[in-house]
N, C-alpha and C. Protein backbone atom coordinates (compact mmCIF):
# COMPACT_ATOMS: atom_id res chain seq x y z
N UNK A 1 2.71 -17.89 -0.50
CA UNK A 1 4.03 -17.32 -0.34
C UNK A 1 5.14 -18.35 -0.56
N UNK A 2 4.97 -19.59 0.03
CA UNK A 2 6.27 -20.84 -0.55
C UNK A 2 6.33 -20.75 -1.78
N UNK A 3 5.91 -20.65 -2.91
CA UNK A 3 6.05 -20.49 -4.42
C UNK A 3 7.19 -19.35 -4.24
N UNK A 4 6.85 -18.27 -3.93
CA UNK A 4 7.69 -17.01 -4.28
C UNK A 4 8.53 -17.27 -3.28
N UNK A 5 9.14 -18.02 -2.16
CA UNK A 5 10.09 -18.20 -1.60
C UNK A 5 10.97 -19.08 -2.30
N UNK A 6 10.74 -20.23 -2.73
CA UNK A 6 11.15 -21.25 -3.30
C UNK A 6 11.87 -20.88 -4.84
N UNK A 7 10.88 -20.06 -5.59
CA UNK A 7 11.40 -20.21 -7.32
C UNK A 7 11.75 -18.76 -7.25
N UNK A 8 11.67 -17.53 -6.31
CA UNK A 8 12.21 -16.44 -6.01
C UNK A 8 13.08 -15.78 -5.18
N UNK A 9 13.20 -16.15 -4.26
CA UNK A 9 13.62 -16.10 -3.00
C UNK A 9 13.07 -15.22 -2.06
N UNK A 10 11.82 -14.58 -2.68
CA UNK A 10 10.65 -13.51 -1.65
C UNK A 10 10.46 -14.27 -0.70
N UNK A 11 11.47 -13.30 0.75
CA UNK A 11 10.81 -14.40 1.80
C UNK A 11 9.70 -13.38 2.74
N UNK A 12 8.85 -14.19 3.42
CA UNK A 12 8.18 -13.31 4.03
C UNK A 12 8.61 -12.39 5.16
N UNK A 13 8.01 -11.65 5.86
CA UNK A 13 8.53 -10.68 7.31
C UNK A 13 8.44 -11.62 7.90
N UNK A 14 7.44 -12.14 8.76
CA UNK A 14 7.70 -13.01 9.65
C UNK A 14 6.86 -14.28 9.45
N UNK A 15 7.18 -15.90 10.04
CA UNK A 15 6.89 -16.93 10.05
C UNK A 15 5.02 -17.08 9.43
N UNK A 16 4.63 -17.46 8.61
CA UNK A 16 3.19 -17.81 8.12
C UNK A 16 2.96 -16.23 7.16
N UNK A 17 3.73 -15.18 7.25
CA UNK A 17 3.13 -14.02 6.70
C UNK A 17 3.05 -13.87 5.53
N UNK A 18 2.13 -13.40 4.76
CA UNK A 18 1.98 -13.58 2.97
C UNK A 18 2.95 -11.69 2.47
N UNK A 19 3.67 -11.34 3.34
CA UNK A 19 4.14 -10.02 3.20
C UNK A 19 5.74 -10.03 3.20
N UNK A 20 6.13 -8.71 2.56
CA UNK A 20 7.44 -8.98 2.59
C UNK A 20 8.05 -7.56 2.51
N UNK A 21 8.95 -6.83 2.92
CA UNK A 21 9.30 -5.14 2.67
C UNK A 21 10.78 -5.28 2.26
N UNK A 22 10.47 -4.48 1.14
CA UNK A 22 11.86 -4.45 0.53
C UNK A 22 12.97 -3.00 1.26
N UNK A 23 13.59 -2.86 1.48
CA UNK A 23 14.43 -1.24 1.86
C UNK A 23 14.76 -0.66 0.80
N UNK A 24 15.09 0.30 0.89
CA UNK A 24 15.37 1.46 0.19
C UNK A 24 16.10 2.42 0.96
N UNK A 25 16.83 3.67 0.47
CA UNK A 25 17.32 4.59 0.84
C UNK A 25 17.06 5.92 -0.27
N UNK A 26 16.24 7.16 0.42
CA UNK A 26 15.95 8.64 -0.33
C UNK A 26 16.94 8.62 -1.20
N UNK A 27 16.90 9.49 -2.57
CA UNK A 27 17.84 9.46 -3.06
C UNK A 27 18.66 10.19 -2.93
N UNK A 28 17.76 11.77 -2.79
CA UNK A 28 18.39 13.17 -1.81
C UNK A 28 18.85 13.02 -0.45
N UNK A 29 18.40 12.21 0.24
CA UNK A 29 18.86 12.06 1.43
C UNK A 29 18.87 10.27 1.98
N UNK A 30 20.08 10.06 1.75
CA UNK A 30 20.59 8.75 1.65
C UNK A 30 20.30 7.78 3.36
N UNK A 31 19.99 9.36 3.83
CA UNK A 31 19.97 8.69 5.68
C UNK A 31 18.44 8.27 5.60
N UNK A 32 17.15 8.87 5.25
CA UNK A 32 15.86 8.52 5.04
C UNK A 32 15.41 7.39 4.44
N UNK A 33 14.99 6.07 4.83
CA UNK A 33 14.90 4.77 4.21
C UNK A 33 13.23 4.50 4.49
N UNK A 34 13.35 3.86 3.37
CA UNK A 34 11.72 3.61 2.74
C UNK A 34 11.31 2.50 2.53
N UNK A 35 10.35 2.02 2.29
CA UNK A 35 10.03 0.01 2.00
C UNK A 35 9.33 0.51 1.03
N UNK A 36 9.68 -0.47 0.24
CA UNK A 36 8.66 -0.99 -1.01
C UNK A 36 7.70 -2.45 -0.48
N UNK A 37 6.83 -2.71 0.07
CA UNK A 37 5.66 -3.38 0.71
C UNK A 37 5.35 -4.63 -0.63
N UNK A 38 5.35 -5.76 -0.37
CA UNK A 38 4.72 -6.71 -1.37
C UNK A 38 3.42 -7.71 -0.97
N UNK A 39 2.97 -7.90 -0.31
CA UNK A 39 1.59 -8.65 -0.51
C UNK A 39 0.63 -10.05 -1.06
N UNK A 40 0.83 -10.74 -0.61
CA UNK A 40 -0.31 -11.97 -1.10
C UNK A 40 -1.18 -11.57 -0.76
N UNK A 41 -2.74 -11.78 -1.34
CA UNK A 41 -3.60 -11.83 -0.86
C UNK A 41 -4.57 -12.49 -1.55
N UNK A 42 -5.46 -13.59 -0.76
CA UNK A 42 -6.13 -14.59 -1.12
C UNK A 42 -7.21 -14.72 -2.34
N UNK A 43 -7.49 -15.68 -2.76
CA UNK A 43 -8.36 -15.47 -4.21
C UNK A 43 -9.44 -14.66 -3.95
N UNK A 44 -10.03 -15.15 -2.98
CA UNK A 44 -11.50 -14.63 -2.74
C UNK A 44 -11.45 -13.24 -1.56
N UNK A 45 -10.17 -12.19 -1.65
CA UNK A 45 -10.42 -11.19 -0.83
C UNK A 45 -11.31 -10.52 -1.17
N UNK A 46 -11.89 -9.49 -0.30
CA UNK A 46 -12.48 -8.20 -0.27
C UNK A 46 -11.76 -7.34 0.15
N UNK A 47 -10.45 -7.26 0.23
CA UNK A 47 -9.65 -5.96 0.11
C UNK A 47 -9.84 -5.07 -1.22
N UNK A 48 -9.51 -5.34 -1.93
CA UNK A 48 -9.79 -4.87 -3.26
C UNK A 48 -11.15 -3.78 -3.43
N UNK A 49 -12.09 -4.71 -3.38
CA UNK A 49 -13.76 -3.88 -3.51
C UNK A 49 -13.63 -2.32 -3.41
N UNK A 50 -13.94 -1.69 -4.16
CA UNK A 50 -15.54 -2.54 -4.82
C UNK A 50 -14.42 -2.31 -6.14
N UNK A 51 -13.05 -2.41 -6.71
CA UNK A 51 -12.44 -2.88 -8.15
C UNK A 51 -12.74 -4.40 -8.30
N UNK A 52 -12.45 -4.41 -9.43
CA UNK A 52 -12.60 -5.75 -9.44
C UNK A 52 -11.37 -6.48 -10.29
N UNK A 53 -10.36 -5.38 -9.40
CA UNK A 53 -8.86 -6.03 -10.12
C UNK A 53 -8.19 -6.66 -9.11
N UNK A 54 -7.51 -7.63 -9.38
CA UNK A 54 -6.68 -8.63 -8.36
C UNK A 54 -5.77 -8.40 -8.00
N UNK A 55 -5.50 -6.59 -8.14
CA UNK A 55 -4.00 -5.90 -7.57
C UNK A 55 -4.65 -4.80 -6.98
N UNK A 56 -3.58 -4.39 -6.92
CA UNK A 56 -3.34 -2.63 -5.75
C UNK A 56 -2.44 -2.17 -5.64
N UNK A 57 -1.94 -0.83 -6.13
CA UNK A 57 -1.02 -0.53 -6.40
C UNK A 57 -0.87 0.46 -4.97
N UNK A 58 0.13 0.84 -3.80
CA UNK A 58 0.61 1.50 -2.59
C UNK A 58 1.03 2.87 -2.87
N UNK A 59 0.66 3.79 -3.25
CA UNK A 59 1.78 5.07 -2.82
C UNK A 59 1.86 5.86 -1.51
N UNK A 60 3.05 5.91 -1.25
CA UNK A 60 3.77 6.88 -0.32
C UNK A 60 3.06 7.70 -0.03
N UNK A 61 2.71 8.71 0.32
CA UNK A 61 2.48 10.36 0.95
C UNK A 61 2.30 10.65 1.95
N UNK A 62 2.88 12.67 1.92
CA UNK A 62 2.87 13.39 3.10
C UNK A 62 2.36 13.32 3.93
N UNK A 63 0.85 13.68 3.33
CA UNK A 63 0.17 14.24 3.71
C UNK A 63 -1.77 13.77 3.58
N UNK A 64 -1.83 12.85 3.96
CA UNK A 64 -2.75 11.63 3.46
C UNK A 64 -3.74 12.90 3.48
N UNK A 65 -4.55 13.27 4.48
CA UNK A 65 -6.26 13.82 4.86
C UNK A 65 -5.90 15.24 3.95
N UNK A 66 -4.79 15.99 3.67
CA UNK A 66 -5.00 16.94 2.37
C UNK A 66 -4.96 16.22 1.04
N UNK A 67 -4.36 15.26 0.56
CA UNK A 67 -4.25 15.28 -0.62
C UNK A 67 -5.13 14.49 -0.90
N UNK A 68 -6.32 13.34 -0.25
CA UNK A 68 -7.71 12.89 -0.27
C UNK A 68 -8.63 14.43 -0.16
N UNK A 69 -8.63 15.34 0.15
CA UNK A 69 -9.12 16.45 -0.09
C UNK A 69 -8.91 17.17 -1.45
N UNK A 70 -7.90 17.49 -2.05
CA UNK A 70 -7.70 17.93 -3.01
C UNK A 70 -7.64 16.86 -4.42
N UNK A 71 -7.99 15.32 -4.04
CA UNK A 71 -8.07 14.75 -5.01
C UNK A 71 -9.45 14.53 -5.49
N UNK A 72 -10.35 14.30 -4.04
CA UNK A 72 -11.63 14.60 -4.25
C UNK A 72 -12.37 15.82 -5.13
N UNK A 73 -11.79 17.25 -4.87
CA UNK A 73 -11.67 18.36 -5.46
C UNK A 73 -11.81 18.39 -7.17
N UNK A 74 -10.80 17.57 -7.31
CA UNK A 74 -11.04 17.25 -8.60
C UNK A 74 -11.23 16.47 -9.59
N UNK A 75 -11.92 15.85 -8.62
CA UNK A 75 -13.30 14.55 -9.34
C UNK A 75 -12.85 13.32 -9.20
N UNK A 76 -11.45 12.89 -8.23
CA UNK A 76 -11.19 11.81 -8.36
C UNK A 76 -12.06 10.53 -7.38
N UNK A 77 -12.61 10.11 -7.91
CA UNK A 77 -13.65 8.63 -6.73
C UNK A 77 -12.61 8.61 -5.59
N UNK A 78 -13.20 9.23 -4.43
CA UNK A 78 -12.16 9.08 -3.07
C UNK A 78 -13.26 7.71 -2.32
N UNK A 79 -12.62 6.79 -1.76
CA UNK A 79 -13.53 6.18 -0.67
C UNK A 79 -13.24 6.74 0.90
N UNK A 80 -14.60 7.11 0.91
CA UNK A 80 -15.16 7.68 2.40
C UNK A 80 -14.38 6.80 3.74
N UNK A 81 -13.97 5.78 3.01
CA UNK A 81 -13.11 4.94 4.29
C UNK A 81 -11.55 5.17 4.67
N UNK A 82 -11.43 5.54 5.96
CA UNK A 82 -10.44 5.63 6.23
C UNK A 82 -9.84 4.67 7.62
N UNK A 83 -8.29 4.47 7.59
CA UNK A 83 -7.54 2.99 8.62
C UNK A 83 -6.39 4.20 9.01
N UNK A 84 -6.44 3.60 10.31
CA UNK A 84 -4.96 4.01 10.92
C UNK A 84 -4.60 2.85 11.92
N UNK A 85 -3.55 2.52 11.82
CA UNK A 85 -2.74 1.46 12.19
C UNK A 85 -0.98 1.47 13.07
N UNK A 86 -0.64 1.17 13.35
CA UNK A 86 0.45 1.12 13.74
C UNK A 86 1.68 1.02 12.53
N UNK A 87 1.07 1.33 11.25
CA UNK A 87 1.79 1.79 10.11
C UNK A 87 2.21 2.68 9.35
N UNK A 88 0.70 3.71 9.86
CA UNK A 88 0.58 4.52 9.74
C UNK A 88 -0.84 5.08 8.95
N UNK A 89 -1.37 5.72 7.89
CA UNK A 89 -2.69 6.22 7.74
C UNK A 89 -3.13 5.62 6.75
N UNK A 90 -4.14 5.12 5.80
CA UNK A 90 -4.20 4.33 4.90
C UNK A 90 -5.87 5.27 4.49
N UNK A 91 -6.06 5.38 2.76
CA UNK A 91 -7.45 6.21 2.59
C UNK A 91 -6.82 5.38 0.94
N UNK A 92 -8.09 5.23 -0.12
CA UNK A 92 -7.86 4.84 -1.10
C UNK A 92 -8.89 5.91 -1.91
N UNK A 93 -8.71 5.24 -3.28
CA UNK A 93 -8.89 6.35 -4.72
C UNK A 93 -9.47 5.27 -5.68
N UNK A 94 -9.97 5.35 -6.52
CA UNK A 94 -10.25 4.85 -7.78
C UNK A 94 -9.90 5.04 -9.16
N UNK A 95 -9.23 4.35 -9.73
CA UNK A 95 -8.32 5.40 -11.13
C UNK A 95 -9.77 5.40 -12.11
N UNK A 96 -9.40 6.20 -13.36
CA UNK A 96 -10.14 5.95 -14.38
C UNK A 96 -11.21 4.62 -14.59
N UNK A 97 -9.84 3.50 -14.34
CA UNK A 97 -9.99 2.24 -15.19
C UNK A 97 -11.09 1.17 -14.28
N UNK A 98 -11.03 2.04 -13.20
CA UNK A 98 -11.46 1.05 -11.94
C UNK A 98 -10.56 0.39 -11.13
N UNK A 99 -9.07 0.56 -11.31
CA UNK A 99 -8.23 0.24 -9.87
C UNK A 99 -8.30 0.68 -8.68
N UNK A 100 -8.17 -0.34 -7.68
CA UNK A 100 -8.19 0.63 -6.14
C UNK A 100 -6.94 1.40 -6.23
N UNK A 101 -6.78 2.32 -5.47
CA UNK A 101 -5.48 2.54 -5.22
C UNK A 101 -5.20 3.12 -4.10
N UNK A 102 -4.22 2.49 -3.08
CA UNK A 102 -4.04 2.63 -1.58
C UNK A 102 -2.75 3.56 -1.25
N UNK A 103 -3.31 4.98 -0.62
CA UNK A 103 -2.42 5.83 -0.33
C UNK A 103 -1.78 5.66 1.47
N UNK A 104 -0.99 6.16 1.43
CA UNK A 104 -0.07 5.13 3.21
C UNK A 104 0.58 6.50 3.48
N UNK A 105 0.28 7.05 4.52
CA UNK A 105 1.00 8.18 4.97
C UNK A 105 1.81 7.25 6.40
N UNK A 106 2.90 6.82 6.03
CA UNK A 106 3.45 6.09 7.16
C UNK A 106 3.78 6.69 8.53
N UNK A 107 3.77 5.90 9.54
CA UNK A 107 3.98 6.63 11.07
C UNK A 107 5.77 5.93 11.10
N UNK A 108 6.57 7.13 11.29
CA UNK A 108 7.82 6.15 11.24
C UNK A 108 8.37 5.41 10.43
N UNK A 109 9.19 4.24 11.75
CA UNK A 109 9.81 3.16 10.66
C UNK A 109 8.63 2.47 11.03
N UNK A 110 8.45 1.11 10.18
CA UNK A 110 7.26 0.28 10.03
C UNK A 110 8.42 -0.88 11.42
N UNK A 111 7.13 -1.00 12.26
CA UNK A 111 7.13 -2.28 13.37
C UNK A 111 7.57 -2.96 12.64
């Protein structure tokens, strides 16, 4: 994270953290504010697995446990694993290509 503090100015959330949340505001509704989430994560994670890409792309949603239902439905690789956190709900997908991809049904504002 000192690289991207230093030659970027990405600073982290808090002291040692490899994370950082950007704000936002709905566009329809200017009072509803959102983070865009950024991430280090170490050479040798196993977050990722079983891709074997060195990213991860986050989307938003409603409605996490229906739309892992209806994506499954139609053939999309759902992983059987599911997190809930003080962030809120977290279930991932597999694209075509072999990317993970991490869906976040948030609880609130983020701690």
């Amino acid at each position: 994270m000192p690289w991207y503090t230093t030659h970027l100015g990405v600073k982290p959330e808090t002291e040692g953290s490899s994370t950082t949340m950007f704000q936002w505001r709905e566009k329809d509704d200017t009072k509803q504010v959102g983070y865009t989430v950024w991430s280090i994560f170490p050479h040798d994670t196993k977050y990722f697995d079983p891709s074997a890409s060195s990213f991860m792309i986050n989307f938003r949603v409603k409605d996490l446990d229906r739309l892992l239902d209806q994506l499954k439905r139609e053939g999309v690789k759902v992983d059987d694993k599911r997190e809930e956190d003080d962030y809120g709900k977290f279930g991932w997908i597999i694209d075509p290509e072999g990317n993970r991809i991490e869906l976040w049904e948030p609880k609130g504002e983020p701690p």
